[in-house]
C-alpha atoms as a PDB file:
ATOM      1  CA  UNK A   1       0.000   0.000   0.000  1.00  0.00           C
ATOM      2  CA  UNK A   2       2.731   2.503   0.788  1.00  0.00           C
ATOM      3  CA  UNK A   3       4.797   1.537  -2.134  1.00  0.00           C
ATOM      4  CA  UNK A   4       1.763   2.382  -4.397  1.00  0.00           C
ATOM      5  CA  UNK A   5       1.042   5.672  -2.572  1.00  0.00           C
ATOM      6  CA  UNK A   6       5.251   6.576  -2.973  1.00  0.00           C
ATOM      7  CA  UNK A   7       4.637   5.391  -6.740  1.00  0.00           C
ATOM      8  CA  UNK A   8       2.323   7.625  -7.404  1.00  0.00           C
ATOM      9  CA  UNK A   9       3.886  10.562  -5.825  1.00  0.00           C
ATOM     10  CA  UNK A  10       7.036   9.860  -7.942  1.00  0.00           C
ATOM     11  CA  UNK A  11       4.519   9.948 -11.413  1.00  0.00           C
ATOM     12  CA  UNK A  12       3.757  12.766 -10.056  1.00  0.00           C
ATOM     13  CA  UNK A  13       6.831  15.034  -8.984  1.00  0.00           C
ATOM     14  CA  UNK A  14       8.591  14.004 -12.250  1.00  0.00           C
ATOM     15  CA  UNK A  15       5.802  15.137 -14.283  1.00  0.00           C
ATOM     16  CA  UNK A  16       6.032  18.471 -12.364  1.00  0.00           C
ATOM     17  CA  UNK A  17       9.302  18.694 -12.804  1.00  0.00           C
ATOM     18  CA  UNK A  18       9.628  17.933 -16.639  1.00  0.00           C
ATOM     19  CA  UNK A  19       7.334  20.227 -17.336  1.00  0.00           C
ATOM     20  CA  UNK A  20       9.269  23.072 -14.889  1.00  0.00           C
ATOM     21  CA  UNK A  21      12.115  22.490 -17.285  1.00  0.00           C
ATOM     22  CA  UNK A  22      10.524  22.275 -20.465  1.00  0.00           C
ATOM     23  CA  UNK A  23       8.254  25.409 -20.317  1.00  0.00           C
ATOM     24  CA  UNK A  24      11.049  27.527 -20.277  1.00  0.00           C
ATOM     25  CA  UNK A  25      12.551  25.894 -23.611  1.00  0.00           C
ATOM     26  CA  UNK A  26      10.069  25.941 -24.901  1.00  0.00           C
ATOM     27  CA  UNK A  27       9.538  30.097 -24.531  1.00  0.00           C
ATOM     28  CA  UNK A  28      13.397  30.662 -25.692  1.00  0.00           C
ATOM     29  CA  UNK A  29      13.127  28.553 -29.005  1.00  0.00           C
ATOM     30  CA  UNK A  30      10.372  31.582 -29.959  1.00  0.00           C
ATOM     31  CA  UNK A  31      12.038  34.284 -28.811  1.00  0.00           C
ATOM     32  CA  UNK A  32      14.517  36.346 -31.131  1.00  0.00           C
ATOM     33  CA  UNK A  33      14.530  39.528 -30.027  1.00  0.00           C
ATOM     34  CA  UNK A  34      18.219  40.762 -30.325  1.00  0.00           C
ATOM     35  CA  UNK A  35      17.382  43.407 -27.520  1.00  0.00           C
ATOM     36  CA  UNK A  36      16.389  41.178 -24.443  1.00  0.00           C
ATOM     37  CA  UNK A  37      17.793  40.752 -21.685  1.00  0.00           C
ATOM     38  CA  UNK A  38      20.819  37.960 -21.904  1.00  0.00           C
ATOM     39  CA  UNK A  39      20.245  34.590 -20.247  1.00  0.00           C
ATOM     40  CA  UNK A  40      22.631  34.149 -17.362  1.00  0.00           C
ATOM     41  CA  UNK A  41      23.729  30.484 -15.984  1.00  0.00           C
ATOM     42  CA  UNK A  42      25.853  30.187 -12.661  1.00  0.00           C
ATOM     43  CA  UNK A  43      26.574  27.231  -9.762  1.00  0.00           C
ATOM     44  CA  UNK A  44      26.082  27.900  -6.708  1.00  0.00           C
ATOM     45  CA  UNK A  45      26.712  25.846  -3.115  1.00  0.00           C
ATOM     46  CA  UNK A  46      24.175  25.745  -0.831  1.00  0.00           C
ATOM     47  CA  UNK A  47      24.402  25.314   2.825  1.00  0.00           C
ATOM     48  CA  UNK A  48      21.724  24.319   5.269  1.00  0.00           C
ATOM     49  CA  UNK A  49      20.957  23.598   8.815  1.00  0.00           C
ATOM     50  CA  UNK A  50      17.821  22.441   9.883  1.00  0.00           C
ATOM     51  CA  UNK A  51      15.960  24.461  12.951  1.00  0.00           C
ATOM     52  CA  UNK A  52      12.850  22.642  13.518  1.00  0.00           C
ATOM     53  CA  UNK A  53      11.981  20.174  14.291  1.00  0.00           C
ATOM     54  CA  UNK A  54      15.463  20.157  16.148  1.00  0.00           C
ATOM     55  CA  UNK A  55      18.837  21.613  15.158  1.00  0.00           C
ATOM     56  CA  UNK A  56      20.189  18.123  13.735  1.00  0.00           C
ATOM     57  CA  UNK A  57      20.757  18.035  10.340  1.00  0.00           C
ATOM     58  CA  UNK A  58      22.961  19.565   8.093  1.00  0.00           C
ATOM     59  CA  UNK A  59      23.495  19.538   4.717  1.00  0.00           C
ATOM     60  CA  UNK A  60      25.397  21.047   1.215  1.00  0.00           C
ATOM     61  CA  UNK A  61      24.050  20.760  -1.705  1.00  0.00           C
ATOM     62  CA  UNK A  62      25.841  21.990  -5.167  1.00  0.00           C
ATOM     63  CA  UNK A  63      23.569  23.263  -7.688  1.00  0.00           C
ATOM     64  CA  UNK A  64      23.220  24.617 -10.904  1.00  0.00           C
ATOM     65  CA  UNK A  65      21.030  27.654 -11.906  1.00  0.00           C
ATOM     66  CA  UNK A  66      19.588  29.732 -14.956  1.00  0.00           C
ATOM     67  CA  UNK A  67      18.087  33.400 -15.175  1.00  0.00           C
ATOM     68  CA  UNK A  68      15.945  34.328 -17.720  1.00  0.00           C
ATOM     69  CA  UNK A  69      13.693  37.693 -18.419  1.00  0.00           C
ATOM     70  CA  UNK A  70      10.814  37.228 -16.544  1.00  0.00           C
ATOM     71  CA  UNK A  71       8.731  38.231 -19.564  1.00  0.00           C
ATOM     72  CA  UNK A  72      10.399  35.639 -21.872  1.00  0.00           C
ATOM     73  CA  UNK A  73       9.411  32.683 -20.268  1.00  0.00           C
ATOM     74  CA  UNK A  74       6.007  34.047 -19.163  1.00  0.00           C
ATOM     75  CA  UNK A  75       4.270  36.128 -22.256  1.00  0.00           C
ATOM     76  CA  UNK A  76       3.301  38.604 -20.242  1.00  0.00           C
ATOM     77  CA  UNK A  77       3.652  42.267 -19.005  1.00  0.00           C
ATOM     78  CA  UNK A  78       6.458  41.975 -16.240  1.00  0.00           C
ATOM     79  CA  UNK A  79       8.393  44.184 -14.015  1.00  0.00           C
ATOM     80  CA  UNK A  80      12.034  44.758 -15.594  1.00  0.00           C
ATOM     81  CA  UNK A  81      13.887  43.956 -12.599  1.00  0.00           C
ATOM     82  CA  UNK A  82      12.080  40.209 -12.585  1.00  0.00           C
ATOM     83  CA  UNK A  83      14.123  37.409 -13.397  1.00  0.00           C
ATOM     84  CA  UNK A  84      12.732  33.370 -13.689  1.00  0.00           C
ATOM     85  CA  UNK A  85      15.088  31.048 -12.252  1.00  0.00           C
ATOM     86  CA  UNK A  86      15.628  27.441 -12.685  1.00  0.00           C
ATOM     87  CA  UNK A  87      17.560  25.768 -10.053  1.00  0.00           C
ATOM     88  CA  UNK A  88      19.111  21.832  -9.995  1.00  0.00           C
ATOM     89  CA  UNK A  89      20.994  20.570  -7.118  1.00  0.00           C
ATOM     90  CA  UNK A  90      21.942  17.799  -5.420  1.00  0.00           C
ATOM     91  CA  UNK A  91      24.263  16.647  -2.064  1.00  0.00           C
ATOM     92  CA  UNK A  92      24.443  15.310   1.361  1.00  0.00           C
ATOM     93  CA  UNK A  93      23.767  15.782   4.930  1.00  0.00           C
ATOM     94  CA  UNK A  94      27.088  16.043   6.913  1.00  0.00           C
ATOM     95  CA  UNK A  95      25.290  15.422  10.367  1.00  0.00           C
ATOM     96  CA  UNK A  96      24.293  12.124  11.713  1.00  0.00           C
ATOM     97  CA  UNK A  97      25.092   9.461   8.815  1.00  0.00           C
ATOM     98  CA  UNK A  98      25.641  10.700   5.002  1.00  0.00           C
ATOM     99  CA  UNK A  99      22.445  10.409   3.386  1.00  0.00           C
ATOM    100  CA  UNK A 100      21.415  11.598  -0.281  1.00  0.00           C
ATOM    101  CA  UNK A 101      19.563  14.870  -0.730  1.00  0.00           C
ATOM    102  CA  UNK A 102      18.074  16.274  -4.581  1.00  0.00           C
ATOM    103  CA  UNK A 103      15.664  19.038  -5.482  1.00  0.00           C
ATOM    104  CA  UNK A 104      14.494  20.883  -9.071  1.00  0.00           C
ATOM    105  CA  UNK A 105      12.723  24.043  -8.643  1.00  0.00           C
ATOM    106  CA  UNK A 106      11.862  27.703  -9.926  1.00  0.00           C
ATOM    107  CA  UNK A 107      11.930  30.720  -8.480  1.00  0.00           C
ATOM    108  CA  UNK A 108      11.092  34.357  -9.343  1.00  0.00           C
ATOM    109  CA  UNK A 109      14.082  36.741  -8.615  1.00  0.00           C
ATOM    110  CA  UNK A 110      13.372  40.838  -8.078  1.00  0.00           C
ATOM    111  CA  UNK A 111      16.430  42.610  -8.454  1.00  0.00           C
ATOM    112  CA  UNK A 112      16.029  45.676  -6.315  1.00  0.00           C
ATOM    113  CA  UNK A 113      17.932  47.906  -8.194  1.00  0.00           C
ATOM    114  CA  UNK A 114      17.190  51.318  -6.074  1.00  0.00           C
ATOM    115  CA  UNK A 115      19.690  49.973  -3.687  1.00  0.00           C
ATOM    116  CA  UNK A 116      21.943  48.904  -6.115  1.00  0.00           C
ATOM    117  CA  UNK A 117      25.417  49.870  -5.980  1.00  0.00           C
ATOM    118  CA  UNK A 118      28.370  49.544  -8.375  1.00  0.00           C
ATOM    119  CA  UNK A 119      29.713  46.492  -7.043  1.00  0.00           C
ATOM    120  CA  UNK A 120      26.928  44.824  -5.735  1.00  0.00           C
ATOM    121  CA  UNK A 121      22.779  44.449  -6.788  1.00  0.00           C
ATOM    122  CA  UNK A 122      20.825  43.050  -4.042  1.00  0.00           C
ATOM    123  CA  UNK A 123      17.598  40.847  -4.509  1.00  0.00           C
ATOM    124  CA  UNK A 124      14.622  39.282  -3.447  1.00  0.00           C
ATOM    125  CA  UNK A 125      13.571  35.570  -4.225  1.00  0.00           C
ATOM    126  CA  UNK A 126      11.083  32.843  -3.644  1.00  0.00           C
ATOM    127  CA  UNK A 127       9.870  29.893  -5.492  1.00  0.00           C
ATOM    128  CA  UNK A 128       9.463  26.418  -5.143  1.00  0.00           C
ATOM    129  CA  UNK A 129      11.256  23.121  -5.953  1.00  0.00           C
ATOM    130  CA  UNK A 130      10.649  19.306  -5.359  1.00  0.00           C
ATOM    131  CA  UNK A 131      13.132  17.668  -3.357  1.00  0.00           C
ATOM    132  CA  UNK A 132      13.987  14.189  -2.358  1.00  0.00           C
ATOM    133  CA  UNK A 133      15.797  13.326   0.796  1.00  0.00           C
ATOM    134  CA  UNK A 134      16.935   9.918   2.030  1.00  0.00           C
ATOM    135  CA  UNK A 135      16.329  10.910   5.541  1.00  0.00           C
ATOM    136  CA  UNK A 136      12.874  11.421   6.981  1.00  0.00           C
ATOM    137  CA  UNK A 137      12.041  13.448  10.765  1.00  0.00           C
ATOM    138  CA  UNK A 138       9.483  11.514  12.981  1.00  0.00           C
ATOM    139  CA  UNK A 139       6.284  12.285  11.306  1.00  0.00           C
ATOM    140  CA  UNK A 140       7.262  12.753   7.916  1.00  0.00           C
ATOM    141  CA  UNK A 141       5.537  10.741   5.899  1.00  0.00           C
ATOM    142  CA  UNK A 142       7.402  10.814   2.129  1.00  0.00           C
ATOM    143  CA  UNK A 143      10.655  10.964   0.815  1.00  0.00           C
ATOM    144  CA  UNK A 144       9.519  13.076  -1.860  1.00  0.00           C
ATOM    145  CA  UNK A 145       8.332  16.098  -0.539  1.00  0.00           C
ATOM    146  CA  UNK A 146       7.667  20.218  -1.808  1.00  0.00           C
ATOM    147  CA  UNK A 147      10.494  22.683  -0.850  1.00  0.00           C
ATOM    148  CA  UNK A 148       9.100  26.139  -0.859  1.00  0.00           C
ATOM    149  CA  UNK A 149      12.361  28.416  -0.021  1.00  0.00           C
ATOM    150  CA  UNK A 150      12.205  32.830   0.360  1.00  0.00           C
ATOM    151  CA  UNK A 151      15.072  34.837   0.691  1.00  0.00           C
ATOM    152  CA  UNK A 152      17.083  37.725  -0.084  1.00  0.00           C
ATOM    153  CA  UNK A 153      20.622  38.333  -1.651  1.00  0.00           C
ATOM    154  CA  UNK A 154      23.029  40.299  -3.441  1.00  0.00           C
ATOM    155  CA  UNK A 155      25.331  39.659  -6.622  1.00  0.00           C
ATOM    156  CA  UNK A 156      28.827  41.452  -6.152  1.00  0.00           C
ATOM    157  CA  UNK A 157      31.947  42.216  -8.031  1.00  0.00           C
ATOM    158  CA  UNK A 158      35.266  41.530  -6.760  1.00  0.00           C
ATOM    159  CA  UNK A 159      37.189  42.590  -9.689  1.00  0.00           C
ATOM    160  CA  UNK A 160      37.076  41.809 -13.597  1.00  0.00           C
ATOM    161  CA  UNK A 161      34.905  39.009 -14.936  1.00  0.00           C
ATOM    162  CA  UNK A 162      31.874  37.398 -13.919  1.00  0.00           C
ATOM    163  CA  UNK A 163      30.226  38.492 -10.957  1.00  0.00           C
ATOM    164  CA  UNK A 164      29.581  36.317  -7.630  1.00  0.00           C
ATOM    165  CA  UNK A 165      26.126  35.609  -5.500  1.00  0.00           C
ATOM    166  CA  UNK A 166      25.634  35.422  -2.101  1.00  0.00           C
ATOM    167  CA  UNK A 167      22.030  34.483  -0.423  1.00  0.00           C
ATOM    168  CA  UNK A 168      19.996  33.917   2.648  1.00  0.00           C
ATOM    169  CA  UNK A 169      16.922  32.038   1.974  1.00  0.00           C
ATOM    170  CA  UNK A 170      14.023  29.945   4.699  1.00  0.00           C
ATOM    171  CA  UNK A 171      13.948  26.614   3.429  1.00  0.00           C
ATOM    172  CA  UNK A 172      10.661  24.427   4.003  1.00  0.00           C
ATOM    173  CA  UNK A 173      10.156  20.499   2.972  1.00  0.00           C
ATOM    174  CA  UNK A 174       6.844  19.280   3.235  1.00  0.00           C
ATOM    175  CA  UNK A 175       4.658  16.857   1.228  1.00  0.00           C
ATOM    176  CA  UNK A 176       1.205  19.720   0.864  1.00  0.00           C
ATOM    177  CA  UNK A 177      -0.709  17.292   2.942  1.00  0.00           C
ATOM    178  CA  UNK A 178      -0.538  14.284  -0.216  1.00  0.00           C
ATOM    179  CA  UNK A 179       0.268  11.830   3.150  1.00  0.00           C
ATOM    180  CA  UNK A 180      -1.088  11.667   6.503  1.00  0.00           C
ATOM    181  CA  UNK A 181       2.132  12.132   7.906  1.00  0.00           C
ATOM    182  CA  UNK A 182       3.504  15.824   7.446  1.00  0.00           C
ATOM    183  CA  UNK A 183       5.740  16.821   9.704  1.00  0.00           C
ATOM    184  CA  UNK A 184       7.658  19.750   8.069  1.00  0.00           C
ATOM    185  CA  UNK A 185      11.336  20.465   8.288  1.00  0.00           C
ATOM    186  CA  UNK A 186      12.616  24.246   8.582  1.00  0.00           C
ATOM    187  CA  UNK A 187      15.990  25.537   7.880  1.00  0.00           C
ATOM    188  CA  UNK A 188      18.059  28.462   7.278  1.00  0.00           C
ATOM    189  CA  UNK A 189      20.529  27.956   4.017  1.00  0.00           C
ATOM    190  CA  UNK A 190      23.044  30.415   3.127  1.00  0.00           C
ATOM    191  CA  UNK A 191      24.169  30.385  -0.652  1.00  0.00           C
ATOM    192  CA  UNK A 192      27.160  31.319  -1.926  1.00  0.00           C
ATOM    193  CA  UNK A 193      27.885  30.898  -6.310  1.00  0.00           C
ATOM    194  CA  UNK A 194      29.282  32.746  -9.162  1.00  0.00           C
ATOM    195  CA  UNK A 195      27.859  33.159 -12.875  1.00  0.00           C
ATOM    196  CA  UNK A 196      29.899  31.681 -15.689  1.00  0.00           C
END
């Protein structure tokens, strides 16, 4: 019975995620438009600690991102300091025992440029991945669970060539209530990457 229920949930996520990936190809094959704003592509190392249920679990993650124009992926009138990000990453706890941890998400990203300096342009972000996580907190019913993360951060310039990222996001895993069992886990990450 479980096995089914976790089967399901799998369909599921990977269906969400597939089409996370593949609605932002499919945007950029149509667009042409010699004046938009460039696509950017970075990786990034995330850092986590977990702060409830308990303090107990840490983990690092390495991941690899995309920005797009809002408006190119989405059709629509948009803000010109919003970005859509795409976000893969994957890595271990290094608390407890080594255990296996993967997520896919997007994110909207709001550069806010009125505090902007000329080494450093600070944002907001939030968005929302699916992860997978070998470990499980008493109560937690799935494996594969939603990871809704908000935070705020700043790109800065250190010199010549491609500028760095550094972020402080609230990290949430939960499964939305698709088990009986949701215990959530919250934890503070701290991101640290640089765009190619």
């Amino acid at each position: 019975m479980v096995l089914k229920a976790d089967r399901r949930r799998i369909r599921w996520l990977v269906v969400c995620l597939l089409l996370m990936i593949y609605c932002p190809q499919t945007a950029m094959a149509a667009d042409d438009d010699p004046n938009a704003v460039p696509d950017r592509y970075g990786l990034q190392v995330i850092l986590g600690n977990t702060y409830d249920p308990d303090s107990g679990i840490g983990f690092a993650l390495l991941s690899g991102f995309a920005l797009f124009d809002y408006d190119k992926i989405w059709p629509h009138a948009a803000p010109e300091a919003l970005r859509f990000k795409v976000e893969a990453s994957a890595g271990t706890t290094w608390t407890k025992r080594k255990e296996f941890m993967a997520s896919a998400g997007i994110f909207a990203l709001y550069y806010l440029d009125g505090l902007a300096g000329r080494r450093h342009r600070p944002y907001l972000e939030a968005g929302v991945s699916g992860i997978y996580t070998d470990w499980r907190v008493d109560g937690q019913g799935s494996n594969f669970n939603f990871n809704p993360q908000a935070g705020i951060g700043t790109e800065f310039s250190l010199g010549p060539g491609p500028p760095f990222l550094a972020a402080l996001r609230l990290h949430h895993i939960s499964n939305a209530e698709l088990d009986s069992d949701n215990r959530g886990v919250n934890s503070v990450v701290f991101v640290l990457g640089r765009f190619f």
